[in-house]
ModelCIF file with pLDDT and N, C-alpha, C, O atoms, coordinates in Angstrom:
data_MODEL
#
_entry.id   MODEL 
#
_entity.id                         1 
_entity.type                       polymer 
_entity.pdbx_number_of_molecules   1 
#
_entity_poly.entity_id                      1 
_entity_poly.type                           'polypeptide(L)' 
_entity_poly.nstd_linkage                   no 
_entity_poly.nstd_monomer                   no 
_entity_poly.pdbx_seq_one_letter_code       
;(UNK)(UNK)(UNK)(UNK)(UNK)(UNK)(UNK)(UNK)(UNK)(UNK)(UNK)(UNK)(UNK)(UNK)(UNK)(UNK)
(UNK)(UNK)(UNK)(UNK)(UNK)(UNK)(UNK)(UNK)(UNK)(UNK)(UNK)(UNK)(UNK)(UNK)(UNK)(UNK)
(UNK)(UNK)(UNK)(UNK)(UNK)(UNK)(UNK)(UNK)(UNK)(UNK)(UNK)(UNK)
;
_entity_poly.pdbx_seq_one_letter_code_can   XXXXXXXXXXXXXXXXXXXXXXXXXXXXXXXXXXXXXXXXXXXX 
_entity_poly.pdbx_strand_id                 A 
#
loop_
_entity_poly_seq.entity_id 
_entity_poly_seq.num 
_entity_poly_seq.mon_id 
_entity_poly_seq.hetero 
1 1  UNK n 
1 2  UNK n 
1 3  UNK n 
1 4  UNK n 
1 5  UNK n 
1 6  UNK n 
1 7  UNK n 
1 8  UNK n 
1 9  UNK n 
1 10 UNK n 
1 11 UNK n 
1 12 UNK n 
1 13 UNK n 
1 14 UNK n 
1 15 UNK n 
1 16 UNK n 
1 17 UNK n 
1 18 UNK n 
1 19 UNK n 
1 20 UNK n 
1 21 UNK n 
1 22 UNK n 
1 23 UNK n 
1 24 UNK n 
1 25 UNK n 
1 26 UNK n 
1 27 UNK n 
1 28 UNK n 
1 29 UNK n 
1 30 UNK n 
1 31 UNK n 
1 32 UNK n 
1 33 UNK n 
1 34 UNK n 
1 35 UNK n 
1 36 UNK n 
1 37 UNK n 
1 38 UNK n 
1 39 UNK n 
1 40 UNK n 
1 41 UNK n 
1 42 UNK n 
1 43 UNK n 
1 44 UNK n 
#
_struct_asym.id          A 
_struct_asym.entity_id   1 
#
loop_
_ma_qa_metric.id 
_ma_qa_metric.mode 
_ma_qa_metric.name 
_ma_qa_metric.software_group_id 
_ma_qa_metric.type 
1 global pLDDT . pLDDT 
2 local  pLDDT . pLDDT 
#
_ma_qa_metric_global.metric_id      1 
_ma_qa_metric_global.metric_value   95.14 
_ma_qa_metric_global.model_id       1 
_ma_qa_metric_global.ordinal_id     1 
#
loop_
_ma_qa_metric_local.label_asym_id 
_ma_qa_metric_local.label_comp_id 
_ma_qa_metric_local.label_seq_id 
_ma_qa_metric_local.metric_id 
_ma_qa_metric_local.metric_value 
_ma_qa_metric_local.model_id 
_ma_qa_metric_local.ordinal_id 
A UNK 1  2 98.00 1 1  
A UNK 2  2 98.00 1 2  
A UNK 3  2 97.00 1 3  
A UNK 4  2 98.00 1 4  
A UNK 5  2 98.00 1 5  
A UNK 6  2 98.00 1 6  
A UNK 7  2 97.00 1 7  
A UNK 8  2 97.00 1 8  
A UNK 9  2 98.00 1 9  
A UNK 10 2 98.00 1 10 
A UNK 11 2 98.00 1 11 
A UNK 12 2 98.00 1 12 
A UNK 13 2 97.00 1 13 
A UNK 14 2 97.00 1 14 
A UNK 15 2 97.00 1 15 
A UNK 16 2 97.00 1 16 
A UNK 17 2 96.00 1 17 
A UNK 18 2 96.00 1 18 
A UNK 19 2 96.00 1 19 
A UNK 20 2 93.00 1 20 
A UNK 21 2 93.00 1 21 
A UNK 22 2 94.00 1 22 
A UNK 23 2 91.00 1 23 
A UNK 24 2 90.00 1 24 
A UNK 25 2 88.00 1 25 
A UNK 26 2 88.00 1 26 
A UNK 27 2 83.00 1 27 
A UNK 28 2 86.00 1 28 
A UNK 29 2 86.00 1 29 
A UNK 30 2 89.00 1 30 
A UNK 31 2 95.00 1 31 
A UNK 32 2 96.00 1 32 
A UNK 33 2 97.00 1 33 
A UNK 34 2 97.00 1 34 
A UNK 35 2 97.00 1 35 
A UNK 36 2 97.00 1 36 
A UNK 37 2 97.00 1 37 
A UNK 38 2 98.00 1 38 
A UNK 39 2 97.00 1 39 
A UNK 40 2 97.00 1 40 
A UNK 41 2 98.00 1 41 
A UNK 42 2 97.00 1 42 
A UNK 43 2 97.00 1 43 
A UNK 44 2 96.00 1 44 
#
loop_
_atom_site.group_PDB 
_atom_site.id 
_atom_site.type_symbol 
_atom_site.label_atom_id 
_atom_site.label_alt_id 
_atom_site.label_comp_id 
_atom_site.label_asym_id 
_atom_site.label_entity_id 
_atom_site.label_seq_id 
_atom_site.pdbx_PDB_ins_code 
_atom_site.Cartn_x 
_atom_site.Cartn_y 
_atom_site.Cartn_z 
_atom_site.occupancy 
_atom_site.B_iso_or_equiv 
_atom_site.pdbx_formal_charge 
_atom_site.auth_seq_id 
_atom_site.auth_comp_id 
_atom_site.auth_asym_id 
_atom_site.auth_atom_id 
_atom_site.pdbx_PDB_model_num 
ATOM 1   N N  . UNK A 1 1  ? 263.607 52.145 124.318 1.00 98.00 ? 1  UNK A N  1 
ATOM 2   C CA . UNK A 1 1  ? 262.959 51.422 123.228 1.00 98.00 ? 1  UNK A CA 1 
ATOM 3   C C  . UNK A 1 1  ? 261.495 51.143 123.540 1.00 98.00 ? 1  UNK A C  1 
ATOM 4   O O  . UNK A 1 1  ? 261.084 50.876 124.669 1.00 98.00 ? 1  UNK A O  1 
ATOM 5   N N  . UNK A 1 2  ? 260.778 51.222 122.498 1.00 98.00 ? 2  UNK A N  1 
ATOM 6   C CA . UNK A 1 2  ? 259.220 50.595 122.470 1.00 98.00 ? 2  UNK A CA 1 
ATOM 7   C C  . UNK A 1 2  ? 259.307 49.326 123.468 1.00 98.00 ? 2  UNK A C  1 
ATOM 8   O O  . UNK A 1 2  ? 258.906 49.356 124.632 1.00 98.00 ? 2  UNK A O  1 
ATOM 9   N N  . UNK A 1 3  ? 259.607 48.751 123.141 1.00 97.00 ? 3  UNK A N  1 
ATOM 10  C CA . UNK A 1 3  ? 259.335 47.078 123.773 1.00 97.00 ? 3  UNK A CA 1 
ATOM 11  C C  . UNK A 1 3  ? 259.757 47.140 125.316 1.00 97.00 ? 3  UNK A C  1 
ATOM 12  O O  . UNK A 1 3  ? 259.662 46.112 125.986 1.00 97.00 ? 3  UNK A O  1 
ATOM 13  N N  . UNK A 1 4  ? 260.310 48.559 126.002 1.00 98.00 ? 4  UNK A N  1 
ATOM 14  C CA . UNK A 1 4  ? 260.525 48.411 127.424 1.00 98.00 ? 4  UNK A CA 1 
ATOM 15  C C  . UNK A 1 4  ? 259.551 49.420 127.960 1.00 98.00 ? 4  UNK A C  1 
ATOM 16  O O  . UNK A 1 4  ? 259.850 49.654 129.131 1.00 98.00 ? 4  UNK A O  1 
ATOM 17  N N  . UNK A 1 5  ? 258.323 50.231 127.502 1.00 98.00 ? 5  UNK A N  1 
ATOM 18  C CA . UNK A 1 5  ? 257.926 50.822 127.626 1.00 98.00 ? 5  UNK A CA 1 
ATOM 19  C C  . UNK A 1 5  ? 256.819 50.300 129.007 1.00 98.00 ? 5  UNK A C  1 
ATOM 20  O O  . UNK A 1 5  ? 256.701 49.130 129.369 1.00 98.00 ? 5  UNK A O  1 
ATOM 21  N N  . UNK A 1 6  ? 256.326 51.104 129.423 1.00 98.00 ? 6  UNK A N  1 
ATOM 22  C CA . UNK A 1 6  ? 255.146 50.316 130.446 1.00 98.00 ? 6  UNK A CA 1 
ATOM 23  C C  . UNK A 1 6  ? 253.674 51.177 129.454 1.00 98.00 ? 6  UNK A C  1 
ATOM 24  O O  . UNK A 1 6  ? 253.359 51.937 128.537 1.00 98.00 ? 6  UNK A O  1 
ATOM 25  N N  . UNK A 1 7  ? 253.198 50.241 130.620 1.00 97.00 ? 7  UNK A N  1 
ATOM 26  C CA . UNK A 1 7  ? 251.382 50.226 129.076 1.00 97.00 ? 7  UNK A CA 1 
ATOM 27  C C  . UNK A 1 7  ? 251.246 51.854 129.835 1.00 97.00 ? 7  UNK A C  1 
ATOM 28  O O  . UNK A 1 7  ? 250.671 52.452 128.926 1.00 97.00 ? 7  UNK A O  1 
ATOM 29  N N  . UNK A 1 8  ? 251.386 52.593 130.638 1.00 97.00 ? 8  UNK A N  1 
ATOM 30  C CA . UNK A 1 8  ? 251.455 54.157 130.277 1.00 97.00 ? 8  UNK A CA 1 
ATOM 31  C C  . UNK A 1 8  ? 251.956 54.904 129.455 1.00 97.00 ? 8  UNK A C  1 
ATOM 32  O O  . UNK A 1 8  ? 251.411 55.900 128.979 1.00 97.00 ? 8  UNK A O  1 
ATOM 33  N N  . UNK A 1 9  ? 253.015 54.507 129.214 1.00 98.00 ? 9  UNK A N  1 
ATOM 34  C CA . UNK A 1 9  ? 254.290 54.782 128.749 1.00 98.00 ? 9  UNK A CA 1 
ATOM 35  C C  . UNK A 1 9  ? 253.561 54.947 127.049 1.00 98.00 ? 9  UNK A C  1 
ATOM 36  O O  . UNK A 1 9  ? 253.350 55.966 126.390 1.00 98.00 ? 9  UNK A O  1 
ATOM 37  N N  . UNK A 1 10 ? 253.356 53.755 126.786 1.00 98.00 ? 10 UNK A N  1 
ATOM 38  C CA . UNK A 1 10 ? 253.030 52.823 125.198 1.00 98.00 ? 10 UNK A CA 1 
ATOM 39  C C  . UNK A 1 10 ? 251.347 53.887 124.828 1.00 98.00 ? 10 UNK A C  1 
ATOM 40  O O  . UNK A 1 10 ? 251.139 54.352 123.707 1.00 98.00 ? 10 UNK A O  1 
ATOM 41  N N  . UNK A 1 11 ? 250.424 54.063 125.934 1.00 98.00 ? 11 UNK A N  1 
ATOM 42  C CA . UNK A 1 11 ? 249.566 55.042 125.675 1.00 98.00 ? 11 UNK A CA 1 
ATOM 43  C C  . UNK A 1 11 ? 249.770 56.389 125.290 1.00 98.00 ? 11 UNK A C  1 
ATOM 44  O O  . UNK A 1 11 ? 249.142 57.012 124.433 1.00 98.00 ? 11 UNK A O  1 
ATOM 45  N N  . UNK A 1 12 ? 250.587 56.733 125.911 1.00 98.00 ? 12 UNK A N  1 
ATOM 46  C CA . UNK A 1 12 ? 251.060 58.018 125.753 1.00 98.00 ? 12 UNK A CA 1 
ATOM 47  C C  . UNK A 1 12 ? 251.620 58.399 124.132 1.00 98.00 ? 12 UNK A C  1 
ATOM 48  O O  . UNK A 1 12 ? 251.399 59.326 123.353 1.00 98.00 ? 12 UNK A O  1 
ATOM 49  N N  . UNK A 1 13 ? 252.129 57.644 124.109 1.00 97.00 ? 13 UNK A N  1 
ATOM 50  C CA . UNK A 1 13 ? 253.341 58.041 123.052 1.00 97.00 ? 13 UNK A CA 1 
ATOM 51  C C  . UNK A 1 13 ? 252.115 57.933 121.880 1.00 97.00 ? 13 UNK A C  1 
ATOM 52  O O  . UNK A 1 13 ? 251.956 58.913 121.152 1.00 97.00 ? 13 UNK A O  1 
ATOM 53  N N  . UNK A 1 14 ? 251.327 56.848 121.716 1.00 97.00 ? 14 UNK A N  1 
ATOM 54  C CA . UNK A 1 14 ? 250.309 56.492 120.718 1.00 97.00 ? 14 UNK A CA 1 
ATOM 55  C C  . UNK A 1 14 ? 249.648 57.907 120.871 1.00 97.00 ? 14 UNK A C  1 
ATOM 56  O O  . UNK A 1 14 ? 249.676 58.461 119.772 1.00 97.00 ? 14 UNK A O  1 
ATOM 57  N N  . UNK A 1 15 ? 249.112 58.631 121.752 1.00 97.00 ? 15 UNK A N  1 
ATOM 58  C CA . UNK A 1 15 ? 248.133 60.024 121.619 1.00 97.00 ? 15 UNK A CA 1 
ATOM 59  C C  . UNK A 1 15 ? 248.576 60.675 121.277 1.00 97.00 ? 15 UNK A C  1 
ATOM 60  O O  . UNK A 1 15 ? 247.903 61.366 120.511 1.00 97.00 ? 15 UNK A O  1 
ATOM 61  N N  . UNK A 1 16 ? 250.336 61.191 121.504 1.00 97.00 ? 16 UNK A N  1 
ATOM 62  C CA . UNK A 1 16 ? 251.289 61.817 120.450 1.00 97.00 ? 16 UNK A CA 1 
ATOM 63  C C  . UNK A 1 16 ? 250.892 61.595 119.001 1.00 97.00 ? 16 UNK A C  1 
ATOM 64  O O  . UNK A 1 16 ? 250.197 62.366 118.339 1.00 97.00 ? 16 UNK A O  1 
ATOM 65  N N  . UNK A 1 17 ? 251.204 60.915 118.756 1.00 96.00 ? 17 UNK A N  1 
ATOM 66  C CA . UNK A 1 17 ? 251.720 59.881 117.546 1.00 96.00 ? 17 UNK A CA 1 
ATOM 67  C C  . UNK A 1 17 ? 250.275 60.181 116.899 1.00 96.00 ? 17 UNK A C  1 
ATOM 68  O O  . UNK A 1 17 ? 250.545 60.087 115.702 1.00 96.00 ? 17 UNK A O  1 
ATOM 69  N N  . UNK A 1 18 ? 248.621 60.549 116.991 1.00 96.00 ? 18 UNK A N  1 
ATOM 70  C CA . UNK A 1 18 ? 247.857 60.058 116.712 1.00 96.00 ? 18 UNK A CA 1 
ATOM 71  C C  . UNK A 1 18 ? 247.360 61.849 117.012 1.00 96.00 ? 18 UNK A C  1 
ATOM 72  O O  . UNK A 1 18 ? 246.273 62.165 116.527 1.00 96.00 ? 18 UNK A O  1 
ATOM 73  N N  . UNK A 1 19 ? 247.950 62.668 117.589 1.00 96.00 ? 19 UNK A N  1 
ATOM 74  C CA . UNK A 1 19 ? 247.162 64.224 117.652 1.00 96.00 ? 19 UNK A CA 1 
ATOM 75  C C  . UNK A 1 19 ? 247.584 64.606 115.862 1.00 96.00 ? 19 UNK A C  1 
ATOM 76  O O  . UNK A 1 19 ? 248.484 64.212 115.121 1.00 96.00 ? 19 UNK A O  1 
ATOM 77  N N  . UNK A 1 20 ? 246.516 65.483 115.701 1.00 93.00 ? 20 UNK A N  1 
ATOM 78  C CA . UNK A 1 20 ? 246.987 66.289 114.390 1.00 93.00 ? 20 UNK A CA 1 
ATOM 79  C C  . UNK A 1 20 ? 248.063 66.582 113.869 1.00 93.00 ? 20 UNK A C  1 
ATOM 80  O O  . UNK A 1 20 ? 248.541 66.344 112.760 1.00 93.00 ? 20 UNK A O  1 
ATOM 81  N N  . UNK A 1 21 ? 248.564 67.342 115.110 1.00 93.00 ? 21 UNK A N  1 
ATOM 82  C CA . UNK A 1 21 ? 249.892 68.473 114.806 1.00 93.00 ? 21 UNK A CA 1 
ATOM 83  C C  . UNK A 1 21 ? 250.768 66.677 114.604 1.00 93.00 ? 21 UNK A C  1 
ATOM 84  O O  . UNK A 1 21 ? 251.399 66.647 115.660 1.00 93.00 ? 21 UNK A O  1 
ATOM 85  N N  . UNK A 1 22 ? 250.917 66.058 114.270 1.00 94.00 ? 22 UNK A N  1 
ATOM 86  C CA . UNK A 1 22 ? 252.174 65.099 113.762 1.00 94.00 ? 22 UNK A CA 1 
ATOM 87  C C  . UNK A 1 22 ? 251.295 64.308 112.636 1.00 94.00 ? 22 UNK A C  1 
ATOM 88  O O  . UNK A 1 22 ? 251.496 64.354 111.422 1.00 94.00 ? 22 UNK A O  1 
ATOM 89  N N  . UNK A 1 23 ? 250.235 63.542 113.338 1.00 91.00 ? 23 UNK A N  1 
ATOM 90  C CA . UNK A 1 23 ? 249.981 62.795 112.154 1.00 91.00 ? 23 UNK A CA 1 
ATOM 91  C C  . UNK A 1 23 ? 249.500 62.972 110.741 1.00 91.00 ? 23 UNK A C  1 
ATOM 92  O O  . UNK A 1 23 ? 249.162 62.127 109.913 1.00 91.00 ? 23 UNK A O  1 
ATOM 93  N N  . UNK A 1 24 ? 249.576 64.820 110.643 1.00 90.00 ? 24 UNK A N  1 
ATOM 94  C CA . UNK A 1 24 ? 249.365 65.173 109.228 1.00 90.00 ? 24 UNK A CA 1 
ATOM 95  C C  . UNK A 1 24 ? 250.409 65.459 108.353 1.00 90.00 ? 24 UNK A C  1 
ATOM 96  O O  . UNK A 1 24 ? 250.309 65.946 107.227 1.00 90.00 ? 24 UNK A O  1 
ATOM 97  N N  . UNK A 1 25 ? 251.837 64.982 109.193 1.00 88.00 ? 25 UNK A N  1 
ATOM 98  C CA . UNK A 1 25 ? 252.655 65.097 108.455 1.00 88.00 ? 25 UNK A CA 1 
ATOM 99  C C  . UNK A 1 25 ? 253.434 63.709 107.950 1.00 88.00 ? 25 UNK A C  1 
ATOM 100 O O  . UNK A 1 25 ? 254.568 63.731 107.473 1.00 88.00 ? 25 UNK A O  1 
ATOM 101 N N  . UNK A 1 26 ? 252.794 62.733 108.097 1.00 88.00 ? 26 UNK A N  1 
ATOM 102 C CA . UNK A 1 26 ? 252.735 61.398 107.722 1.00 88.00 ? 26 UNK A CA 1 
ATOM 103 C C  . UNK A 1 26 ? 252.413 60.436 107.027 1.00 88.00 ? 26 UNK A C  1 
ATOM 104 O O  . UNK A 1 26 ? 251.189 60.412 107.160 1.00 88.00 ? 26 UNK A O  1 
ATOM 105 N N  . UNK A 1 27 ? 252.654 59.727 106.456 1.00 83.00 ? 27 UNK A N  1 
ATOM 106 C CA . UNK A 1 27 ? 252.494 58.734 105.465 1.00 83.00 ? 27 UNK A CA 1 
ATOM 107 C C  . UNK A 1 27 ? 251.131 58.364 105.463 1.00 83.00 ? 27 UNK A C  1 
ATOM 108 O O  . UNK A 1 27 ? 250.314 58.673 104.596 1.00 83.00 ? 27 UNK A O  1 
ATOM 109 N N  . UNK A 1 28 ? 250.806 57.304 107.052 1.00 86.00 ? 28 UNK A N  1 
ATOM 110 C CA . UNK A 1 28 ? 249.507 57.039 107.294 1.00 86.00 ? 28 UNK A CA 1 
ATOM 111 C C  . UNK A 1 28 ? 249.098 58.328 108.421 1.00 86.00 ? 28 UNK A C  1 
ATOM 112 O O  . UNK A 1 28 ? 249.784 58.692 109.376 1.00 86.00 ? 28 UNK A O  1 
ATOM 113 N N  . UNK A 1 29 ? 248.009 58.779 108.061 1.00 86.00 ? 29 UNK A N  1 
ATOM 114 C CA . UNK A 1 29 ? 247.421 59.344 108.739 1.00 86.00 ? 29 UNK A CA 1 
ATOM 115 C C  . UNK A 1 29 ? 246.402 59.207 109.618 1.00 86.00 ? 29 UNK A C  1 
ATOM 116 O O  . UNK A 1 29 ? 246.168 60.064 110.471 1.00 86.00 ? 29 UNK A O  1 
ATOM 117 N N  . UNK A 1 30 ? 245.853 58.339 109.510 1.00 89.00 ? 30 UNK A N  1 
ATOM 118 C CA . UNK A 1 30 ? 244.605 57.843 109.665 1.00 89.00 ? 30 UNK A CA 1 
ATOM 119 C C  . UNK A 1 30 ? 245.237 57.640 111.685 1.00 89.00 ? 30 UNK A C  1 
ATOM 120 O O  . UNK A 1 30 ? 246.427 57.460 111.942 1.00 89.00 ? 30 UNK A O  1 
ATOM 121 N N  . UNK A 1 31 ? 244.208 57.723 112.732 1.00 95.00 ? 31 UNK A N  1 
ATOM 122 C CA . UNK A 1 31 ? 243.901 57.374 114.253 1.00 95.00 ? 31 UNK A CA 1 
ATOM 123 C C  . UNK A 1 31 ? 244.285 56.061 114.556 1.00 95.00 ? 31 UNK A C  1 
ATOM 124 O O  . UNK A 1 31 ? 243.312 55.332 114.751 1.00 95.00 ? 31 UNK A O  1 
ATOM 125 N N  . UNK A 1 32 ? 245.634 55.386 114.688 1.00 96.00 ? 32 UNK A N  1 
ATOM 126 C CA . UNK A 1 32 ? 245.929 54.161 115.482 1.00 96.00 ? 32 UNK A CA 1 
ATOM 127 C C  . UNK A 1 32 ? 245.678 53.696 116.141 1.00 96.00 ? 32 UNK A C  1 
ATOM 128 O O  . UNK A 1 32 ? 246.278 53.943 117.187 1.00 96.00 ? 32 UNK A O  1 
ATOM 129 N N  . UNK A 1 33 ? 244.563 52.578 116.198 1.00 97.00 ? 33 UNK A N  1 
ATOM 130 C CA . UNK A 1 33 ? 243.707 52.357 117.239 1.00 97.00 ? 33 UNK A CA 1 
ATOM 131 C C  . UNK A 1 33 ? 244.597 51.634 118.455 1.00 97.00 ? 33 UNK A C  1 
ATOM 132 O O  . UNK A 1 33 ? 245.668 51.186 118.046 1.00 97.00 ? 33 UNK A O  1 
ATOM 133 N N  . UNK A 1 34 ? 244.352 51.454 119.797 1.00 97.00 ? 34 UNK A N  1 
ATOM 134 C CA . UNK A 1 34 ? 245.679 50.807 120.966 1.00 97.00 ? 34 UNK A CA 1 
ATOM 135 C C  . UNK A 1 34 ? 245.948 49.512 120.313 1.00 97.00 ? 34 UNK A C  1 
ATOM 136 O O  . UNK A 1 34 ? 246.934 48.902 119.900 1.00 97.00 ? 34 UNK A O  1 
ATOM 137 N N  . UNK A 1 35 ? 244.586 49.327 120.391 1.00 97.00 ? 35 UNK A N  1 
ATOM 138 C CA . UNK A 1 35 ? 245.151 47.480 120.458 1.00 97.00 ? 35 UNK A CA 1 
ATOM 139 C C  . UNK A 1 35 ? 246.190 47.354 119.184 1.00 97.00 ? 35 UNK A C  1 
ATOM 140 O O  . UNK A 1 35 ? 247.144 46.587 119.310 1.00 97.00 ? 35 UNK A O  1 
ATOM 141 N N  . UNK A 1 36 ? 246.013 48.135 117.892 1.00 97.00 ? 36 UNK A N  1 
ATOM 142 C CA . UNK A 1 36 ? 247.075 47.862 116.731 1.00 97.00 ? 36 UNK A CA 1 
ATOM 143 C C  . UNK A 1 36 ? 248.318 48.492 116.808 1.00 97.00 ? 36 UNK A C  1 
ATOM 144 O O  . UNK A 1 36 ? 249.192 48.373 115.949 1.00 97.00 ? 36 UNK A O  1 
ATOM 145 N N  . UNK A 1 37 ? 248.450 49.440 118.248 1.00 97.00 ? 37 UNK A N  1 
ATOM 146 C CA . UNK A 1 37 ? 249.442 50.134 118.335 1.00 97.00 ? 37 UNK A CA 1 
ATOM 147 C C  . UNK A 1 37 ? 250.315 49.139 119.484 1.00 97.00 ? 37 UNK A C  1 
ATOM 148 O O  . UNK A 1 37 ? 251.545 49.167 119.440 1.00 97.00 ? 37 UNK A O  1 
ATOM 149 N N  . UNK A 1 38 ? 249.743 48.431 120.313 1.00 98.00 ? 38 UNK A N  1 
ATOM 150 C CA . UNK A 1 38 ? 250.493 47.536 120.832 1.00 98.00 ? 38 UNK A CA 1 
ATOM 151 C C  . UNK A 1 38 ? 251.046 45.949 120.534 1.00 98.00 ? 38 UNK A C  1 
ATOM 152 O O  . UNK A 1 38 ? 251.829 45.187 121.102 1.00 98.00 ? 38 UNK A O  1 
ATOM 153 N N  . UNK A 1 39 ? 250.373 45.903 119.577 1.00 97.00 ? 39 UNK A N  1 
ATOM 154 C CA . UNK A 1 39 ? 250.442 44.764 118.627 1.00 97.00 ? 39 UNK A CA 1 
ATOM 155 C C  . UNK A 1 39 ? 251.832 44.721 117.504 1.00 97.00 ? 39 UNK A C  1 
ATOM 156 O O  . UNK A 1 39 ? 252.519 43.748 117.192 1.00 97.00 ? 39 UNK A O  1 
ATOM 157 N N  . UNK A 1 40 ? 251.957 46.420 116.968 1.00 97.00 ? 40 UNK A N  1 
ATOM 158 C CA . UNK A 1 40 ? 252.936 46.907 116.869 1.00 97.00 ? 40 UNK A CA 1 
ATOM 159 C C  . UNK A 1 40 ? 253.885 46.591 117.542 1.00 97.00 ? 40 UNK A C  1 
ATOM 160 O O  . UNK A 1 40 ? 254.570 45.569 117.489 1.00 97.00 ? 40 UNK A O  1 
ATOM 161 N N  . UNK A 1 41 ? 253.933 47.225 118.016 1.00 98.00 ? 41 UNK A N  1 
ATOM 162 C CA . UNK A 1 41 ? 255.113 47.168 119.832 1.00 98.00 ? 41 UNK A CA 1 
ATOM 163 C C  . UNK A 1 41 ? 255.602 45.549 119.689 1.00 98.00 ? 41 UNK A C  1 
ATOM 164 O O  . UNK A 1 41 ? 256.763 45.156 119.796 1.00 98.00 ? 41 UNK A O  1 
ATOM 165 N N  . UNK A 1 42 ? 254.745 44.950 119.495 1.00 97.00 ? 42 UNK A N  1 
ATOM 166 C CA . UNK A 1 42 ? 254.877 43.342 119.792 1.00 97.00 ? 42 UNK A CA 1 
ATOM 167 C C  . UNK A 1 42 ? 255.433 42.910 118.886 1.00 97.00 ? 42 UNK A C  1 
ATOM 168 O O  . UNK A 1 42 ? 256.043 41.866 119.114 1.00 97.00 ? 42 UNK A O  1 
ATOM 169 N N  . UNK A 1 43 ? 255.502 43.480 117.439 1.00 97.00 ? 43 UNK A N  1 
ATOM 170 C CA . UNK A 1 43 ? 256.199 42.799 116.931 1.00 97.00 ? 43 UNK A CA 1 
ATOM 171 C C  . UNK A 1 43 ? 257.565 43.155 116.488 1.00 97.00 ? 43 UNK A C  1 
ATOM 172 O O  . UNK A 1 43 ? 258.250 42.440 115.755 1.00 97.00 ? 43 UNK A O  1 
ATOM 173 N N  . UNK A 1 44 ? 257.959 44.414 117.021 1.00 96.00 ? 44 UNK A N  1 
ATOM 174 C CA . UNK A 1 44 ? 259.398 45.160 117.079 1.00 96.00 ? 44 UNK A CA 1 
ATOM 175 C C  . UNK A 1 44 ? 260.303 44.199 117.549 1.00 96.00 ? 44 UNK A C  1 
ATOM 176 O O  . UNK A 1 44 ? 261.490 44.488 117.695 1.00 96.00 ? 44 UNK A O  1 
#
């Protein structure tokens, strides 16, 4: 799960999550910046 991730872990997955090849097949598209991507995380 997100919330056991370590802050490598939680980076990683966000540069996934945030390369082309996925995020053009998505709702929001737009570059998830960290801090809103762990803030995320935080509130799972």
């Amino acid at each position: 799960n997100y919330v056991l991730l370590s802050n490598q872990e939680k980076k990683m997955i966000l540069e996934w999550r945030n390369h082309t090849n996925n995020r053009k097949w998505m709702f929001n598209q737009n570059i998830i910046l960290l801090d809103n991507h762990l803030n995320f995380i935080e509130s799972l």
